[in-house]
C-alpha atoms as a PDB file:
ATOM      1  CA  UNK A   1      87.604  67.895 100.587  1.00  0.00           C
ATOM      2  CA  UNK A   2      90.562  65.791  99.741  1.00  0.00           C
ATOM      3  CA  UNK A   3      92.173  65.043 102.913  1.00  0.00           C
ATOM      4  CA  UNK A   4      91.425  61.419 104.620  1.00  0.00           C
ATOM      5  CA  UNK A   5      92.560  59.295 107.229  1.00  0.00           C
ATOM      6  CA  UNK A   6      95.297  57.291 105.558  1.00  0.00           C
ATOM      7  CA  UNK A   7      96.616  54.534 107.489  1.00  0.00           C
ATOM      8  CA  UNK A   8      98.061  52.799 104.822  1.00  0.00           C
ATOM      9  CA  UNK A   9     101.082  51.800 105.302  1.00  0.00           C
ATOM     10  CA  UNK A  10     102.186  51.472 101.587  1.00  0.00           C
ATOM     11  CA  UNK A  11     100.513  54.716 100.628  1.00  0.00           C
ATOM     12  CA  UNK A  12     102.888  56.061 103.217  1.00  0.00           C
ATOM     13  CA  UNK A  13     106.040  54.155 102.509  1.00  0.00           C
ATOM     14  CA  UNK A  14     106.050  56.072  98.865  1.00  0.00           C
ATOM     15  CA  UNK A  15     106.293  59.227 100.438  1.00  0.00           C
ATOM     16  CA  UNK A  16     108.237  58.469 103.519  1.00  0.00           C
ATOM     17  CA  UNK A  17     111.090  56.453 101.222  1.00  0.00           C
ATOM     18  CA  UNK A  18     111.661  59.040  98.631  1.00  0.00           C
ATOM     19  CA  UNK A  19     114.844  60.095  98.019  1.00  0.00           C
ATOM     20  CA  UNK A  20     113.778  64.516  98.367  1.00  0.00           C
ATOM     21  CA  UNK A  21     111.632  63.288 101.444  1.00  0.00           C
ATOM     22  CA  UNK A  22     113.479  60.606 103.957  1.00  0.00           C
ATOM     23  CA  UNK A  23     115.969  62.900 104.779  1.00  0.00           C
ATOM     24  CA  UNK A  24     113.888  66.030 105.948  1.00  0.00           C
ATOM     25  CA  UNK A  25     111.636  64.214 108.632  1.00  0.00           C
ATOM     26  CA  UNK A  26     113.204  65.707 111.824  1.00  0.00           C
ATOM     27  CA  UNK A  27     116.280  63.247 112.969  1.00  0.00           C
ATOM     28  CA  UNK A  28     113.309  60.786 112.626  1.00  0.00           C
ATOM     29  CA  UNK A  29     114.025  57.503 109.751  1.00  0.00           C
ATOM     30  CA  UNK A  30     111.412  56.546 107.478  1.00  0.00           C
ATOM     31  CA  UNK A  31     110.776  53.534 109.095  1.00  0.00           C
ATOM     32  CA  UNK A  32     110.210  55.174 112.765  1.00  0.00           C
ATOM     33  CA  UNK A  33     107.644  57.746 111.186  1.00  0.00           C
ATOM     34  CA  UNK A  34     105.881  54.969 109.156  1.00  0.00           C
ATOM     35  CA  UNK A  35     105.673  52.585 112.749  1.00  0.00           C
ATOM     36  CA  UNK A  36     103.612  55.914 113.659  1.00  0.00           C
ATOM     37  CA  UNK A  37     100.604  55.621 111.027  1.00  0.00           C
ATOM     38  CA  UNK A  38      99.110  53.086 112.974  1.00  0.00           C
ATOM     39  CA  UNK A  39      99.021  54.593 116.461  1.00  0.00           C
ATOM     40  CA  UNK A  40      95.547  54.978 117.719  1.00  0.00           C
ATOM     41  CA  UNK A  41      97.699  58.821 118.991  1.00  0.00           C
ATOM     42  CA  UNK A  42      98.788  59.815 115.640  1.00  0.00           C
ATOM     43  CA  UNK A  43      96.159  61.096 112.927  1.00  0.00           C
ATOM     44  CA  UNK A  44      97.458  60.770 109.546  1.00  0.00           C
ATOM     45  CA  UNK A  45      95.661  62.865 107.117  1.00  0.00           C
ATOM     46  CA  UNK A  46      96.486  62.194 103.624  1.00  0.00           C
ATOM     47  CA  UNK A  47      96.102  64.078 100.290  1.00  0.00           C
ATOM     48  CA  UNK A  48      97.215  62.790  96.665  1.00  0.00           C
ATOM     49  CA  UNK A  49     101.269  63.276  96.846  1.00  0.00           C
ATOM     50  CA  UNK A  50     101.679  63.204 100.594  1.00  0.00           C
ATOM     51  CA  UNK A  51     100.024  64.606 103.801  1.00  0.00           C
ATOM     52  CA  UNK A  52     100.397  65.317 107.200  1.00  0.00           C
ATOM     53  CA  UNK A  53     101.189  63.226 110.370  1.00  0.00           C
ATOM     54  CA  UNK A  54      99.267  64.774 113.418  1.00  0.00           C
ATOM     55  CA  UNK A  55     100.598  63.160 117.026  1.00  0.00           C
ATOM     56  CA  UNK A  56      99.438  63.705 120.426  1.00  0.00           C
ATOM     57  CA  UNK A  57     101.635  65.919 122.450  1.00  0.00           C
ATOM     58  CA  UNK A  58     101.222  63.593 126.279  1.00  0.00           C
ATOM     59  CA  UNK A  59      98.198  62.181 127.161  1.00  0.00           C
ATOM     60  CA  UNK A  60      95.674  64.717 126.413  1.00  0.00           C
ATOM     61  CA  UNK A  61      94.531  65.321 122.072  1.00  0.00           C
ATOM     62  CA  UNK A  62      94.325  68.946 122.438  1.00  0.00           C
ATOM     63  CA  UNK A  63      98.071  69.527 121.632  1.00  0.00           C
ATOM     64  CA  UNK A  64      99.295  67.717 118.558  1.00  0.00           C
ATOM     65  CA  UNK A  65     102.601  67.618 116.283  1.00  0.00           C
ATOM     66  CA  UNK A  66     101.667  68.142 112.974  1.00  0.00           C
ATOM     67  CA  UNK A  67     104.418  66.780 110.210  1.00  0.00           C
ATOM     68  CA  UNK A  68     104.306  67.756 106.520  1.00  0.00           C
ATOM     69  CA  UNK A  69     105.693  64.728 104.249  1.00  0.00           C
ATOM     70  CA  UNK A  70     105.322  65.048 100.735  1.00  0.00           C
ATOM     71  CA  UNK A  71     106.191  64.448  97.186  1.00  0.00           C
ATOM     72  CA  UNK A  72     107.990  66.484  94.971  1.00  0.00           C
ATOM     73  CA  UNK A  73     104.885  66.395  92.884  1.00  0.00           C
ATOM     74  CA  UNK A  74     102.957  67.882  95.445  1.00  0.00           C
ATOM     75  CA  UNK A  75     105.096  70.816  96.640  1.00  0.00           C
ATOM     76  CA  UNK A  76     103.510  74.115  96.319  1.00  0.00           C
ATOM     77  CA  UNK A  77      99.516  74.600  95.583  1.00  0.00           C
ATOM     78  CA  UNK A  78      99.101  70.975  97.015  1.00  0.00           C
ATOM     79  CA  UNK A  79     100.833  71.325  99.846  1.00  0.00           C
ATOM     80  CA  UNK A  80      99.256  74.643 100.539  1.00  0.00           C
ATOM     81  CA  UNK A  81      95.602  73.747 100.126  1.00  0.00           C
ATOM     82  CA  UNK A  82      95.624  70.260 101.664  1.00  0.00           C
ATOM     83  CA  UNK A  83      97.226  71.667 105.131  1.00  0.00           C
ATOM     84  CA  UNK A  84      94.525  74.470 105.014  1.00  0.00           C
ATOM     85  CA  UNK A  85      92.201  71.282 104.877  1.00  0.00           C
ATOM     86  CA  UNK A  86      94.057  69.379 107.516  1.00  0.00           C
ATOM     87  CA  UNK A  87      94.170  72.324 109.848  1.00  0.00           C
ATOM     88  CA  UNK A  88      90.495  72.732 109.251  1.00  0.00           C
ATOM     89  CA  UNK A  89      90.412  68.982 109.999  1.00  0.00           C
ATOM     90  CA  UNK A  90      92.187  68.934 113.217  1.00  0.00           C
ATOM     91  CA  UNK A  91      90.524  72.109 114.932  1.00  0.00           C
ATOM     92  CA  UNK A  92      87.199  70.629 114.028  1.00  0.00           C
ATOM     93  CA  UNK A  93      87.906  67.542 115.873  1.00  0.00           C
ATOM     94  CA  UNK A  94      88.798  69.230 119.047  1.00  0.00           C
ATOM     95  CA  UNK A  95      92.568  70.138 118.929  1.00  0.00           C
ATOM     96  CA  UNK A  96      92.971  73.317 120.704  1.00  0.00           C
ATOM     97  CA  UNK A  97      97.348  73.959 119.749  1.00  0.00           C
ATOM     98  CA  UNK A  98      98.987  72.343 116.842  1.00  0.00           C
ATOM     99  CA  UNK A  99     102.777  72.635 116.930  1.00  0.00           C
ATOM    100  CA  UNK A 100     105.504  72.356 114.268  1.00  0.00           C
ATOM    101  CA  UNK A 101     109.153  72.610 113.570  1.00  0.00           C
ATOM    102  CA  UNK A 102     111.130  74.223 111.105  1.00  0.00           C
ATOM    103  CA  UNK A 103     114.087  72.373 109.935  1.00  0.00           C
ATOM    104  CA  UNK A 104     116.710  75.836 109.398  1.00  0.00           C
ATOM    105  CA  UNK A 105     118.619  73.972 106.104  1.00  0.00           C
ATOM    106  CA  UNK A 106     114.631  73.282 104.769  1.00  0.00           C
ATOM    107  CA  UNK A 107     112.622  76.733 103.835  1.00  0.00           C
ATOM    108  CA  UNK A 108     109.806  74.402 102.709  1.00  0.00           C
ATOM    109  CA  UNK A 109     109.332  73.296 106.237  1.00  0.00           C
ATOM    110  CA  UNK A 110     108.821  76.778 107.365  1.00  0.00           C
ATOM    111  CA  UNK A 111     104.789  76.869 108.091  1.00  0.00           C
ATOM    112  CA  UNK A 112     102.826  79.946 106.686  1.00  0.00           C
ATOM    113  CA  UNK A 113     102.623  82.905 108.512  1.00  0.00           C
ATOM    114  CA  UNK A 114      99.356  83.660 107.010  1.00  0.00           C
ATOM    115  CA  UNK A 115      97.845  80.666 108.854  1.00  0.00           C
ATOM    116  CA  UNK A 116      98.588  82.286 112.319  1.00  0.00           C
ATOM    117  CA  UNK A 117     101.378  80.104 113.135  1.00  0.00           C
ATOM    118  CA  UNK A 118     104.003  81.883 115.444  1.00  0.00           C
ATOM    119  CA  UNK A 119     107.290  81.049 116.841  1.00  0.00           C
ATOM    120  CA  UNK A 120     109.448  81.231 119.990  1.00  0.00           C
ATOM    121  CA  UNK A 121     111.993  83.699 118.682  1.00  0.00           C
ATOM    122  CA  UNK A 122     114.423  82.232 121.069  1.00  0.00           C
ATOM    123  CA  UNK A 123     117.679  80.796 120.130  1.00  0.00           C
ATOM    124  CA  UNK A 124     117.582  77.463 118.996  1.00  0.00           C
ATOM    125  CA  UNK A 125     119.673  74.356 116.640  1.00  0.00           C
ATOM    126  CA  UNK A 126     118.857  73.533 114.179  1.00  0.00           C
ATOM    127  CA  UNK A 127     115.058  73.268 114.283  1.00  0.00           C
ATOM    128  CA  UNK A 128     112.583  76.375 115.085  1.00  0.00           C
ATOM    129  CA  UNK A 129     109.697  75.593 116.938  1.00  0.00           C
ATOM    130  CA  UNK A 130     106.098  77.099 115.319  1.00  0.00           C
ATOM    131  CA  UNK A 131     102.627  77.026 116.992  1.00  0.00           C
ATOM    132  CA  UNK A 132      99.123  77.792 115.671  1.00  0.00           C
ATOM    133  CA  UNK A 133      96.707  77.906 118.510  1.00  0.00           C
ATOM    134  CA  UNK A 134      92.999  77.790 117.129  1.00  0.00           C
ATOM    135  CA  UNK A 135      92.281  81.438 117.971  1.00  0.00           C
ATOM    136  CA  UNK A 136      95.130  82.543 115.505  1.00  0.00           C
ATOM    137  CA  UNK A 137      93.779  80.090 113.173  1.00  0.00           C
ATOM    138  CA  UNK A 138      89.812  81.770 113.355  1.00  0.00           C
ATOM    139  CA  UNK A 139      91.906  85.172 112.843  1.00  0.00           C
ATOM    140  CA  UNK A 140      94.133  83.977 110.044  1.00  0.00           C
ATOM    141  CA  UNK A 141      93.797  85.031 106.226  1.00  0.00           C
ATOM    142  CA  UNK A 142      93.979  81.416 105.327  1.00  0.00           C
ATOM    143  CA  UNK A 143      91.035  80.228 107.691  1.00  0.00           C
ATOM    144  CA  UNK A 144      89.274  84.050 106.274  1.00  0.00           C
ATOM    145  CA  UNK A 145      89.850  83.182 102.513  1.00  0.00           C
ATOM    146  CA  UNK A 146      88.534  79.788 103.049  1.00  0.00           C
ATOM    147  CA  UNK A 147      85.258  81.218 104.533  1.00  0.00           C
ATOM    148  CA  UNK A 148      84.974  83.665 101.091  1.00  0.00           C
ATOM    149  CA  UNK A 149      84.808  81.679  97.725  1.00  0.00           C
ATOM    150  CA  UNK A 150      86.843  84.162  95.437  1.00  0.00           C
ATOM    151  CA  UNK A 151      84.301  85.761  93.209  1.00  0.00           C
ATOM    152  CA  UNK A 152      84.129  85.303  89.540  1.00  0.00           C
END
């Protein structure tokens, strides 16, 4: 497994400062998101190139945010793998709902559909709201391929 606990600020200040990443983190700045890393409410789970930033949703851990920030480096494969990890990560530590939102001028924010996430197919801004509830998660083809080592 690749993903840790990254609390680093300067690990995080790479990735939060770049110039294809500080403009796609909600109507959030770098600096608010990086004040977040150290909040004993915010998990941040880091891979190589990036990670995710996982925040309580009010005051009980079931419900978290979960934030995708990373490098240009890592789009793609990386990305892809290390939130299957940080998923895994999060639903093993007792998080019942994560929740997400797609930025509608980003399509690399848009989570995967084959990870169970679903939306609210209301009308909405400019952000869509996505949810993966860990029942949709056990059910996925994601969680299912990760369970089945591809044969050789």
């Amino acid at each position: 497994m690749s993903i840790r606990v990254e609390r680093d600020k300067e690990f995080w200040r790479k990735v939060l400062f770049h110039d294809d990443v500080k403009d796609t983190l909600l109507d959030l700045s770098p600096d608010e998101f990086l004040e977040c890393i150290t909040s004993p409410v915010v998990t941040p789970l880091a891979d190589i190139h990036g990670g995710f930033i996982c925040a309580r949703v009010g005051s009980t851990p079931l419900v978290q945010e979960f934030h995708t920030a990373f490098l240009p480096e890592g789009w793609g494969r990386e990305v892809h793998n290390a939130a299957k990890e940080a998923i895994g990560y999060m639903f093993n530590n007792g998080v019942k709902l994560l929740i997400t939102y797609e930025d509608k001028n980003n399509p690399r924010s848009r989570p995967p559909k084959s990870f169970g996430f679903e939306t609210d197919t209301g009308p909405n801004n400019k952000y869509q709201l996505w949810f993966l509830s860990l029942g949709n998660w056990l059910a996925s083809p994601a969680y299912r391929r990760l369970q089945c080592p591809p044969s050789h």
